[in-house]
Protein backbone atom coordinates (compact mmCIF):
# COMPACT_ATOMS: atom_id res chain seq x y z
CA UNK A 1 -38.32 13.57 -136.65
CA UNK A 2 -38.68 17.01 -135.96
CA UNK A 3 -39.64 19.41 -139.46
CA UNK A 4 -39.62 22.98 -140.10
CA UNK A 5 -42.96 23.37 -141.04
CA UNK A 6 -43.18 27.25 -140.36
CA UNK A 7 -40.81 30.04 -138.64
CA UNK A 8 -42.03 29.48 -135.24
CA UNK A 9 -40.79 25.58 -134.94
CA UNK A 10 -37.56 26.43 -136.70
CA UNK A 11 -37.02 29.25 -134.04
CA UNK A 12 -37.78 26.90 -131.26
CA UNK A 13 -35.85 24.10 -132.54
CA UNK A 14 -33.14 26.57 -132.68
CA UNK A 15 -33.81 27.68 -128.95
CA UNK A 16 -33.86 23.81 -128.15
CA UNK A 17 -30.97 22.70 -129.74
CA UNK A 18 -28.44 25.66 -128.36
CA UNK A 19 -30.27 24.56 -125.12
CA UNK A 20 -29.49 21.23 -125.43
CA UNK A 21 -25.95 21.42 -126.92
CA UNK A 22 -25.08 23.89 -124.13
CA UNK A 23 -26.24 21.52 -121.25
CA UNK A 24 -24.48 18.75 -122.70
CA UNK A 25 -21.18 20.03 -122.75
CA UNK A 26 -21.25 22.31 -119.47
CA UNK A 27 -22.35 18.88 -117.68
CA UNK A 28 -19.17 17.35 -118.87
CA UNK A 29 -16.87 20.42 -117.80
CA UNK A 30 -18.83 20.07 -114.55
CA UNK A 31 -18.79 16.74 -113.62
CA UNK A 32 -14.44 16.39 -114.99
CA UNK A 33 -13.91 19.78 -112.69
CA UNK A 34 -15.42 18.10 -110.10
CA UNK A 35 -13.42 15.47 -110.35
CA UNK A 36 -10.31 17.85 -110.00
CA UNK A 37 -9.69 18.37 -113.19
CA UNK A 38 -8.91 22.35 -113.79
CA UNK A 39 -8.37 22.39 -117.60
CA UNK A 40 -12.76 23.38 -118.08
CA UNK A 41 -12.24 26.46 -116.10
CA UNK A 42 -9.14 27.35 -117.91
CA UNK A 43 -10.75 27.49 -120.94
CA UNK A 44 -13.61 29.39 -120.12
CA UNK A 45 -15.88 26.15 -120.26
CA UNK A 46 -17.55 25.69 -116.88
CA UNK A 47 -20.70 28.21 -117.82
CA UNK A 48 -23.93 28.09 -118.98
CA UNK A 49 -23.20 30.48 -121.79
CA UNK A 50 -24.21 29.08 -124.96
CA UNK A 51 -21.47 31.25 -126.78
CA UNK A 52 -18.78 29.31 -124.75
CA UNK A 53 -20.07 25.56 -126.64
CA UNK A 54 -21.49 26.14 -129.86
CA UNK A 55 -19.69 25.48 -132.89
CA UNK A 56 -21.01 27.40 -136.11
CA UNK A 57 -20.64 24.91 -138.38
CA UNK A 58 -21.81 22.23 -136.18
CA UNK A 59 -24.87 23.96 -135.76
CA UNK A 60 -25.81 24.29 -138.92
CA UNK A 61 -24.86 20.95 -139.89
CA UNK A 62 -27.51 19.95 -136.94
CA UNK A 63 -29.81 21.81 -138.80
CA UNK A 64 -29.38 20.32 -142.33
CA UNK A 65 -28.07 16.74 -141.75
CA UNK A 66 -29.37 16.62 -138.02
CA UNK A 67 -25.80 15.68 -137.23
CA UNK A 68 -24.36 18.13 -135.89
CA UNK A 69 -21.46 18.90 -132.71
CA UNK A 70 -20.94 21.50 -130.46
CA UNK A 71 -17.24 22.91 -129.26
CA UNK A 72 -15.51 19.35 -127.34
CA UNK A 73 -14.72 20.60 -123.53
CA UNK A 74 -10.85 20.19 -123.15
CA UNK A 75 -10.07 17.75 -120.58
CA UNK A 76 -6.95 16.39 -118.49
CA UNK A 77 -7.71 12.78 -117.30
CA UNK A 78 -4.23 13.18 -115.22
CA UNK A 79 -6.05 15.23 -112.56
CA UNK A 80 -8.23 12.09 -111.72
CA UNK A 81 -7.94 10.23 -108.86
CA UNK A 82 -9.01 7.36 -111.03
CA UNK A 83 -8.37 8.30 -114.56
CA UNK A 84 -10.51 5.20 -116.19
CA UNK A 85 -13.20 5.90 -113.57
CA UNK A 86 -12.80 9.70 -114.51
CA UNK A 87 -13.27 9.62 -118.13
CA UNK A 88 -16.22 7.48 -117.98
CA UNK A 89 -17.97 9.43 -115.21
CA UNK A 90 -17.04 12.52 -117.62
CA UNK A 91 -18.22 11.15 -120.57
CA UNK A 92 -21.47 10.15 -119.67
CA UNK A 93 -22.22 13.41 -117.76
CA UNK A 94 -23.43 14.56 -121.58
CA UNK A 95 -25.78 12.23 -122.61
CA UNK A 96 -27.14 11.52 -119.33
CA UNK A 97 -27.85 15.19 -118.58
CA UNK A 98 -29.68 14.97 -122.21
CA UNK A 99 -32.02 12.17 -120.66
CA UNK A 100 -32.68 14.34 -117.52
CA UNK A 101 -34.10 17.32 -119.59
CA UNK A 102 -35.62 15.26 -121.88
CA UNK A 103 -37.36 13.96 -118.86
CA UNK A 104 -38.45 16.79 -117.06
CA UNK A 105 -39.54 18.55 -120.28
CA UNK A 106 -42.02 15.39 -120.94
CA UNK A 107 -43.20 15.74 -116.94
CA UNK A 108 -43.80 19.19 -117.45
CA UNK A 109 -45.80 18.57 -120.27
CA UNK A 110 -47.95 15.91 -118.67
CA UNK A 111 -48.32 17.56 -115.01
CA UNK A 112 -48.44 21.03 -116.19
CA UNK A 113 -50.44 20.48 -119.21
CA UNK A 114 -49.95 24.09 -120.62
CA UNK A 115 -52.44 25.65 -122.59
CA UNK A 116 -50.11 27.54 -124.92
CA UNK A 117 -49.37 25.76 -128.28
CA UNK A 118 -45.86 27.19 -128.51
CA UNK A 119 -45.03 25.73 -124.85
CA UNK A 120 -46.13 22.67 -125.58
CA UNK A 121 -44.47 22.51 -129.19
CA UNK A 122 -41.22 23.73 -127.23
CA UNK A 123 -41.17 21.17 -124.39
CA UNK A 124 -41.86 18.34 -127.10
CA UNK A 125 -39.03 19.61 -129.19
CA UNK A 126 -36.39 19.98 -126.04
CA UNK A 127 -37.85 16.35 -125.15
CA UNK A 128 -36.90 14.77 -128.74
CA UNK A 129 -34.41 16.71 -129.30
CA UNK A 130 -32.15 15.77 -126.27
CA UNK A 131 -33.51 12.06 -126.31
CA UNK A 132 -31.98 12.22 -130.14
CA UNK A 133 -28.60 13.38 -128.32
CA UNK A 134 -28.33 11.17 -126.24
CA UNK A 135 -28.81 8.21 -128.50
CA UNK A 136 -26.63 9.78 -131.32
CA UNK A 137 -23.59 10.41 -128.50
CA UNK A 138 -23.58 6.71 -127.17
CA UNK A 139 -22.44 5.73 -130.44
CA UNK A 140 -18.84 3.94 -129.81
CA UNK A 141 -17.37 6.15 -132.33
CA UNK A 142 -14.93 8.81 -131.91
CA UNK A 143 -15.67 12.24 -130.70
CA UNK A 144 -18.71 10.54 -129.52
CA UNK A 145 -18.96 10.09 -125.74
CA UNK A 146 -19.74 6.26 -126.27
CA UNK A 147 -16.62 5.71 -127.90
CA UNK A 148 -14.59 6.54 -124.65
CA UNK A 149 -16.69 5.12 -122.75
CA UNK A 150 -16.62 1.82 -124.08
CA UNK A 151 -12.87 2.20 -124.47
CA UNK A 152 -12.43 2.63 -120.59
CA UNK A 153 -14.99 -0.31 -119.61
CA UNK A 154 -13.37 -3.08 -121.41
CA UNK A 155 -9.62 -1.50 -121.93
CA UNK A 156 -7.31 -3.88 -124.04
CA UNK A 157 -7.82 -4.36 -127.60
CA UNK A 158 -11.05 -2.50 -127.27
CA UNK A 159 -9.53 0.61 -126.58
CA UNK A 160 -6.53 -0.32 -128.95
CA UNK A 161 -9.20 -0.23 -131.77
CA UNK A 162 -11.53 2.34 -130.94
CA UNK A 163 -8.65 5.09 -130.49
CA UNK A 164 -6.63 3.90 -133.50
CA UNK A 165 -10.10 4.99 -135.32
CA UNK A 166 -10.18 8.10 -133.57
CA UNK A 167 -8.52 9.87 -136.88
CA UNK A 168 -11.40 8.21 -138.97
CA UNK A 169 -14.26 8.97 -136.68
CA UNK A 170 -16.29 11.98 -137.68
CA UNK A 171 -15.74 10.88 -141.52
CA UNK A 172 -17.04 7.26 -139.99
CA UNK A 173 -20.01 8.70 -138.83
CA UNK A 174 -21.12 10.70 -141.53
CA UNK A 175 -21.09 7.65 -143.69
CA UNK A 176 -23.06 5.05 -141.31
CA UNK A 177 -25.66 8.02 -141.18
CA UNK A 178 -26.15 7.76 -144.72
CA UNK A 179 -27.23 4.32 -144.45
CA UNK A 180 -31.02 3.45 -143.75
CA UNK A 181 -30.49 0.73 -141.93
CA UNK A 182 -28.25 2.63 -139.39
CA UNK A 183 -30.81 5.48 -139.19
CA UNK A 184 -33.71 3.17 -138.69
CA UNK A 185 -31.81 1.78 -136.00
CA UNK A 186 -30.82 4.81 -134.10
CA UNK A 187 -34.57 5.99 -134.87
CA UNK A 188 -36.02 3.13 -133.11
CA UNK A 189 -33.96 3.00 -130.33
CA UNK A 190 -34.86 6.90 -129.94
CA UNK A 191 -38.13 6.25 -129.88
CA UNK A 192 -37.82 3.49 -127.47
CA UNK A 193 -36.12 5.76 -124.85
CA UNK A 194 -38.25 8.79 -125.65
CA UNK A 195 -41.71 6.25 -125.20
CA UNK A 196 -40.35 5.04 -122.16
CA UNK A 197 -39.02 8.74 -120.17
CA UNK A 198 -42.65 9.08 -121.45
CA UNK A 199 -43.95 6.81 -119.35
CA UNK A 200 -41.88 7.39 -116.30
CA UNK A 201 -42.84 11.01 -116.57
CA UNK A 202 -46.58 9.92 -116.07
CA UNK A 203 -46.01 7.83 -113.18
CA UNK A 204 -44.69 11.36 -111.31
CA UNK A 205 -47.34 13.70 -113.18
């Protein structure tokens, strides 16, 4: 877990975390525009501009709870060609583009080795940081990417009872986060995936 021991980490945990948040939801305007869907760009959401995704109060709440969200990108499944292939293609786009700078912030950190203690406090950070993400937003629990995604790969009463908890799910969340057993869970699982993007970062350093 990352702490604020000083200014300078919370300043680049701040850096990391727009970072992250922004990536995260761009991918998924990217990857549901590409997939014809024009509703992104109509709401301003297919940029790299950090003031486009973040949500105030999710932000903070990142910072305090370290649960936080960031603005949802507005989608219109009717534009897909496949609309169950579409939303899961869509949905995944987030977390996965979490793994992929997690990864290349760990390679840079093992190839590069840099000498400065801030840039190597940084790339740890983005590296935990988005691995946490990741984790956190396969969670089959509305808004969570995981919970549509699931939804869409087994259809039926799956999706029957994940979307009749949509209305529940943030208020869901909050509570399983409160229990230890549920963060040592998520925890260990985090640290699995962040051990082994570790490890596949040193086989290309």
């Amino acid at each position: 877990m990352i702490g604020y021991d000083n200014v300078g980490t919370f300043i680049l945990t701040a850096i990391g975390i727009i970072i992250s948040l922004t990536i995260h939801e761009y991918s998924h305007a990217l990857v549901s525009t590409k997939l014809g869907d024009k509703t992104p760009e109509m709401y301003g959401r297919l940029t790299l501009n950090p003031l486009a995704h973040i949500d105030i109060l999710g932000l903070i709440s990142l910072f305090i709870f370290r649960f936080g969200w960031a603005k949802p990108v507005p989608i219109d499944s009717s534009y897909y060609k496949d609309r169950r292939k579409g939303i899961i293609l869509t949905s995944l786009a987030g977390p996965v583009s979490n793994l992929i700078l997690a990864f290349f912030s760990l390679l840079i950190l093992r190839a590069a080795k840099p000498q400065s203690r801030g840039i190597d406090l940084f790339l740890i950070i983005l590296a935990q940081l988005n691995t946490g993400l990741a984790v956190f937003n396969m969670i089959p629990l509305s808004p969570l990417d995981g919970s549509k995604i699931l939804a869409e790969l087994f259809g039926g009463r799956v999706a029957d009872l994940i979307y009749s908890l949509e209305r529940y799910g943030t208020f869901l969340i909050f509570i399983l986060l409160w229990i230890p057993a549920v963060q040592n869970v998520i925890s260990f699982i985090t640290q699995g995936v962040l051990s082994g993007l570790y490890a596949l970062a040193g086989i290309f350093a």
